[in-house]
N, C-alpha and C. Protein backbone atom coordinates (compact mmCIF):
# COMPACT_ATOMS: atom_id res chain seq x y z
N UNK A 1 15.26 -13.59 13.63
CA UNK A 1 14.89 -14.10 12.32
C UNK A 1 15.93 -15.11 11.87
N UNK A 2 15.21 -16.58 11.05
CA UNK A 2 16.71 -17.06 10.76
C UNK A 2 16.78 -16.81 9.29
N UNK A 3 17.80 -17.01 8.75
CA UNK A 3 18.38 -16.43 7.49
C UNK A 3 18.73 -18.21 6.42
N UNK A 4 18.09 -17.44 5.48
CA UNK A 4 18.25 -18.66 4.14
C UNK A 4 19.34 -19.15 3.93
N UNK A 5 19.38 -19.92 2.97
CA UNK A 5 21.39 -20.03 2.62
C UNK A 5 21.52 -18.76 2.23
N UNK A 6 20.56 -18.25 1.14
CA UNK A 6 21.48 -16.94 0.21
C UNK A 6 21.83 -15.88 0.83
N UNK A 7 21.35 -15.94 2.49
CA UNK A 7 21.49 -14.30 3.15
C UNK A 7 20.47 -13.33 3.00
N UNK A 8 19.37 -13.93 2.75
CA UNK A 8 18.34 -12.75 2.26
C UNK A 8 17.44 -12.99 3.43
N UNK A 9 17.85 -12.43 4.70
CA UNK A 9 17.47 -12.75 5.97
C UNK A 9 16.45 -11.48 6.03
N UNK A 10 16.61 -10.44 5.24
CA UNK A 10 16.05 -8.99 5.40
C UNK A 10 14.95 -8.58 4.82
N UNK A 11 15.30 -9.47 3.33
CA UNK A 11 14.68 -8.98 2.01
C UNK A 11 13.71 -8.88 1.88
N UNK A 12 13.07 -8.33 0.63
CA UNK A 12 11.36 -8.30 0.31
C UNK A 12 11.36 -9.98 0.68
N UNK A 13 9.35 -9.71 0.71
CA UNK A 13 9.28 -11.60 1.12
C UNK A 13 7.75 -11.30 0.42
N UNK A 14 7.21 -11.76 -0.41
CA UNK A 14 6.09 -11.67 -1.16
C UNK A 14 5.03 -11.87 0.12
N UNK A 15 5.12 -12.63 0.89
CA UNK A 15 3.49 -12.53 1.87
C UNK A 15 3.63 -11.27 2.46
N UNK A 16 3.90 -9.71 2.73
CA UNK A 16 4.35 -9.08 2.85
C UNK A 16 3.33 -7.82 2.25
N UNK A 17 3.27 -8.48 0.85
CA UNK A 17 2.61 -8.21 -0.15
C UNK A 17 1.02 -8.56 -0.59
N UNK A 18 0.78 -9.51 0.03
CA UNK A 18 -0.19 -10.29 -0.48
C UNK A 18 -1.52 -9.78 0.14
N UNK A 19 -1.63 -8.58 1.14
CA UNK A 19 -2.98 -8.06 0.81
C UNK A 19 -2.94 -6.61 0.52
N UNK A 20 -1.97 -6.06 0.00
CA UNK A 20 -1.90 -5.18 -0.85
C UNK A 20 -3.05 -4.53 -1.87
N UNK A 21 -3.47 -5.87 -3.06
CA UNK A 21 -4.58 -5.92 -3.99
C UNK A 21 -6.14 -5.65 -3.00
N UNK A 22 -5.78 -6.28 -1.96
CA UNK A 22 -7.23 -6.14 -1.54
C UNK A 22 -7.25 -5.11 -0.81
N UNK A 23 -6.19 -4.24 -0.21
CA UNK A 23 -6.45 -2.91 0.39
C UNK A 23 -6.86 -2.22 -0.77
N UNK A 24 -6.42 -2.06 -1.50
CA UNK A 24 -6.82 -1.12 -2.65
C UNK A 24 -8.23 -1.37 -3.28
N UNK A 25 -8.93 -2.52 -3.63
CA UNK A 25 -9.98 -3.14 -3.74
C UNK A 25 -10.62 -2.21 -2.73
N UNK A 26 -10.44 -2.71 -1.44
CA UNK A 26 -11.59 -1.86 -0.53
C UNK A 26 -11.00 -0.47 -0.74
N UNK A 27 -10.49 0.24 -0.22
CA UNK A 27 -10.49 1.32 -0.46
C UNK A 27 -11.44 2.05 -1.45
N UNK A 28 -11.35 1.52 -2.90
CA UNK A 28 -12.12 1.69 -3.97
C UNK A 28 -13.67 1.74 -3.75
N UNK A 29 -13.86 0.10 -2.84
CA UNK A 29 -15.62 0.03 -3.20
C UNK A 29 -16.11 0.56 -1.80
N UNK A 30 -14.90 1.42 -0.80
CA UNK A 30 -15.48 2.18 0.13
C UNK A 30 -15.93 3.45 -0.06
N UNK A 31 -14.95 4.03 -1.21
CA UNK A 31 -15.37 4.95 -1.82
C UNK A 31 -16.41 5.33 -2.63
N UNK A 32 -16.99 4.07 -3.14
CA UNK A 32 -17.66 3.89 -4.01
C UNK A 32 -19.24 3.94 -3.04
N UNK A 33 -18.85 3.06 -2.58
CA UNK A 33 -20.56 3.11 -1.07
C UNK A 33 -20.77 4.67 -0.54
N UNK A 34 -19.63 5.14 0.11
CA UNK A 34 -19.78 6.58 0.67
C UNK A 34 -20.43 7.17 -0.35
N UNK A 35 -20.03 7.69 -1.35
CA UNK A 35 -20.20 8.19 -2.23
C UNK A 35 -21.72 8.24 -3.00
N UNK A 36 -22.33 6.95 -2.89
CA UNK A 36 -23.54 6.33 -3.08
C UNK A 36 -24.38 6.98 -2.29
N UNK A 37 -24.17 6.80 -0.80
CA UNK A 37 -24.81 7.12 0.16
C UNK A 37 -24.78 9.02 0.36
N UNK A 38 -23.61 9.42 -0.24
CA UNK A 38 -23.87 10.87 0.04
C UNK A 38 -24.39 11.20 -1.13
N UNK A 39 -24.78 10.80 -2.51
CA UNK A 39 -25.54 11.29 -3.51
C UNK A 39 -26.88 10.73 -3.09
N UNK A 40 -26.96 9.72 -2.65
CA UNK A 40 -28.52 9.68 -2.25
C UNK A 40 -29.18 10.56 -0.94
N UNK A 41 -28.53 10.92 -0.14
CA UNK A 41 -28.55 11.55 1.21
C UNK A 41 -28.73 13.39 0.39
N UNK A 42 -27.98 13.55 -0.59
CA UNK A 42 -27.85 14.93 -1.23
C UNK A 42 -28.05 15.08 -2.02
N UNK A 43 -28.76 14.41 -2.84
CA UNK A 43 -29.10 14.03 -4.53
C UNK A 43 -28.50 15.04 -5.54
N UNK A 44 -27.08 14.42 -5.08
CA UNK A 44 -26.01 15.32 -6.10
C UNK A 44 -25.37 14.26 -6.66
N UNK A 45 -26.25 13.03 -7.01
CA UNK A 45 -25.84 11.87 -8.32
C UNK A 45 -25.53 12.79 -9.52
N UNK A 46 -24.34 12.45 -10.23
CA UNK A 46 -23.53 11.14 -9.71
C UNK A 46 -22.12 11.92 -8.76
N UNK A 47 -21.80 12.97 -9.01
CA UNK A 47 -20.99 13.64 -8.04
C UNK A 47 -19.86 13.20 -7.38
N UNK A 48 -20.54 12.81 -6.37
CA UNK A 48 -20.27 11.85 -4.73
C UNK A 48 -19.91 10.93 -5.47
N UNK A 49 -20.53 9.87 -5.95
CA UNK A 49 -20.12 8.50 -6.31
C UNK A 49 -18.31 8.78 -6.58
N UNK A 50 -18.62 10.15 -8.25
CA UNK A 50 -16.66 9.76 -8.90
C UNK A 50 -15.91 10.21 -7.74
N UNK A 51 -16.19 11.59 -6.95
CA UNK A 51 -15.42 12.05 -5.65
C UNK A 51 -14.98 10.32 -4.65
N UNK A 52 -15.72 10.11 -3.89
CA UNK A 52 -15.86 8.79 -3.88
C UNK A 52 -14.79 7.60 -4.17
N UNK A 53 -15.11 7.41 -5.58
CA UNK A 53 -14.42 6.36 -6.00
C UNK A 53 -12.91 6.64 -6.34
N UNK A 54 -12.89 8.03 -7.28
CA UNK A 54 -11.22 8.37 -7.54
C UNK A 54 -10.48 8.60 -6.49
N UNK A 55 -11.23 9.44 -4.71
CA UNK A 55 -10.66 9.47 -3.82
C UNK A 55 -10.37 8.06 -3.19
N UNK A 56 -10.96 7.05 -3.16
CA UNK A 56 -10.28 5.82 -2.27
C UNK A 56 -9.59 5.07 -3.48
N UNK A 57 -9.40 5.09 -4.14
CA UNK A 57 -8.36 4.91 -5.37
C UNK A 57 -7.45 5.91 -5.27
N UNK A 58 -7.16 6.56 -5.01
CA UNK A 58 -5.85 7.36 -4.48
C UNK A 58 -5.59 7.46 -3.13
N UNK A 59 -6.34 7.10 -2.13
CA UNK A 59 -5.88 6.27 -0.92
C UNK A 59 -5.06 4.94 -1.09
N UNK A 60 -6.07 4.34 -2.11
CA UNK A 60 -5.45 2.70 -1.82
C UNK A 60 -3.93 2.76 -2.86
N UNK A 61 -3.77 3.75 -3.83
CA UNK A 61 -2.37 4.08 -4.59
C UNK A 61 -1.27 4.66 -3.12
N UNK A 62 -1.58 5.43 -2.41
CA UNK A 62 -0.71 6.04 -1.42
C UNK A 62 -0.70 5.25 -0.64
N UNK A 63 -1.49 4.27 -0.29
CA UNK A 63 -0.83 3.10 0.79
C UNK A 63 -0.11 2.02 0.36
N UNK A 64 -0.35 1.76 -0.80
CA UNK A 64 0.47 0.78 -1.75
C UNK A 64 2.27 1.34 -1.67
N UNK A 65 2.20 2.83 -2.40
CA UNK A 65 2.90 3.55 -2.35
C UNK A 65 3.84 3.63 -0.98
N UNK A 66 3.39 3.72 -0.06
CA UNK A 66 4.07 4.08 1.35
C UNK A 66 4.48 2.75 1.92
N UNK A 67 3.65 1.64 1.65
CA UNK A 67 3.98 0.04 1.79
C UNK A 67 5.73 -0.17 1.16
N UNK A 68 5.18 0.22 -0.43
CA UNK A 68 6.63 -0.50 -1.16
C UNK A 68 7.61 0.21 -0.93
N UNK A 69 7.35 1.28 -0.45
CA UNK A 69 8.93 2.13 -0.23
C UNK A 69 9.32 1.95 1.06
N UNK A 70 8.42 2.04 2.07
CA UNK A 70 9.00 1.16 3.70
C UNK A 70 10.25 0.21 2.97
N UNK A 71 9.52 -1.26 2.24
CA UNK A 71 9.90 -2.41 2.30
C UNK A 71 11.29 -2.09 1.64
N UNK A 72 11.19 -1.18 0.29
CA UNK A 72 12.42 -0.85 -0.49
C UNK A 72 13.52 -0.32 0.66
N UNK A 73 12.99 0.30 1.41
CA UNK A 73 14.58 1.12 2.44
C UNK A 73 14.70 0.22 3.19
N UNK A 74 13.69 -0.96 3.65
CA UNK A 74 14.27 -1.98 4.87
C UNK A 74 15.52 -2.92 3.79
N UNK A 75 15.05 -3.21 2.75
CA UNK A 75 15.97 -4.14 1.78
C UNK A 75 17.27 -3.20 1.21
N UNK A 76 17.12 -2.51 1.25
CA UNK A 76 18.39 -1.44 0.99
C UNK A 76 19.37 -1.32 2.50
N UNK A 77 18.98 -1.15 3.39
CA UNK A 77 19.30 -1.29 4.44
C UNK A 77 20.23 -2.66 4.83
N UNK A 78 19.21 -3.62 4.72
CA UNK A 78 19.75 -4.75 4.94
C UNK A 78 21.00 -5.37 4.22
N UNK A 79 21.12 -4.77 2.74
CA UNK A 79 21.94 -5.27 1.55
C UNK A 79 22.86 -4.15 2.10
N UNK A 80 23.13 -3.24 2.32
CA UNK A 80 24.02 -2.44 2.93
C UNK A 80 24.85 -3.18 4.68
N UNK A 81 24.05 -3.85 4.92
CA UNK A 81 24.89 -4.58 6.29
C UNK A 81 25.49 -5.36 5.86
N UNK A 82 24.89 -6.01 4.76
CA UNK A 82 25.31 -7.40 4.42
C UNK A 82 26.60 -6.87 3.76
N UNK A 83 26.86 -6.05 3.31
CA UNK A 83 27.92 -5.33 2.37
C UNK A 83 29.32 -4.70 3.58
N UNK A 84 28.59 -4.98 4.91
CA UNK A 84 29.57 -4.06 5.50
C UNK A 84 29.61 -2.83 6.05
N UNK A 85 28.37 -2.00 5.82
CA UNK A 85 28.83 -0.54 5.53
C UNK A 85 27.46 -0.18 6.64
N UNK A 86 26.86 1.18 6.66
CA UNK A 86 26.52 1.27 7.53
C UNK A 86 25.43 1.76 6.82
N UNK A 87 24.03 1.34 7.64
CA UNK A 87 22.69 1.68 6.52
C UNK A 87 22.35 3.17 6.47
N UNK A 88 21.49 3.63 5.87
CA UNK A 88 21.20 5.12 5.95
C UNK A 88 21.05 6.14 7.20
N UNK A 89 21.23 7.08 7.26
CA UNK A 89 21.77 7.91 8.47
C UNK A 89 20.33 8.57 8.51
C-alpha cells in the first residue's frame, strides 16, 4: 500500500463504506419479499411480512455493526504502529 503525506496509510477510507447503505437496503426488502411470500404461501398476513422485515433489518444492523468494528480495530492497530508500540495481542 502506498501511504499519503499524513501517514494514514491504514486508516478508515470512506469507499470502504460505500455499500454499506445498500446492504442494509437489501437485507430489509429481502425480508420484506420472504416474508410476503410466506404469508401468502401460509396466509398468516401480515405476520411473516413484520418477522420478515424487522429480521433483515437486524441482519443488515449486525453487518453494518461487524463491518465498522473490523475497520475500527484495523485503524487502532495501525495508529498504534505508527505510535511505536505494538498492536493488540
Amino acid at each position: 500500500m502506498t501511504g499519503t503525506p499524513e501517514g494514514n496509510d491504514e486508516g478508515l477510507r470512506p469507499s470502504e463504506f460505500a455499500g454499506v447503505g445498500l446492504q442494509l437496503a437489501v437485507c430489509i426488502l429481502g425480508g420484506l419479499y420472504l416474508g410476503q411470500w410466506l404469508d401468502r404461501r401460509f396466509s398468516t398476513a401480515p405476520w411473516m411480512l413484520f418477522i420478515g422485515v424487522f429480521g433483515g433489518a437486524a441482519l443488515g444492523i449486525y453487518s453494518m455493526y461487524r463491518k465498522l468494528m473490523a475497520a475500527q480495530a484495523r485503524e487502532e492497530a495501525a495508529k498504534a504502529r505508527r505510535r511505536g508500540g505494538s498492536g493488540p495481542a
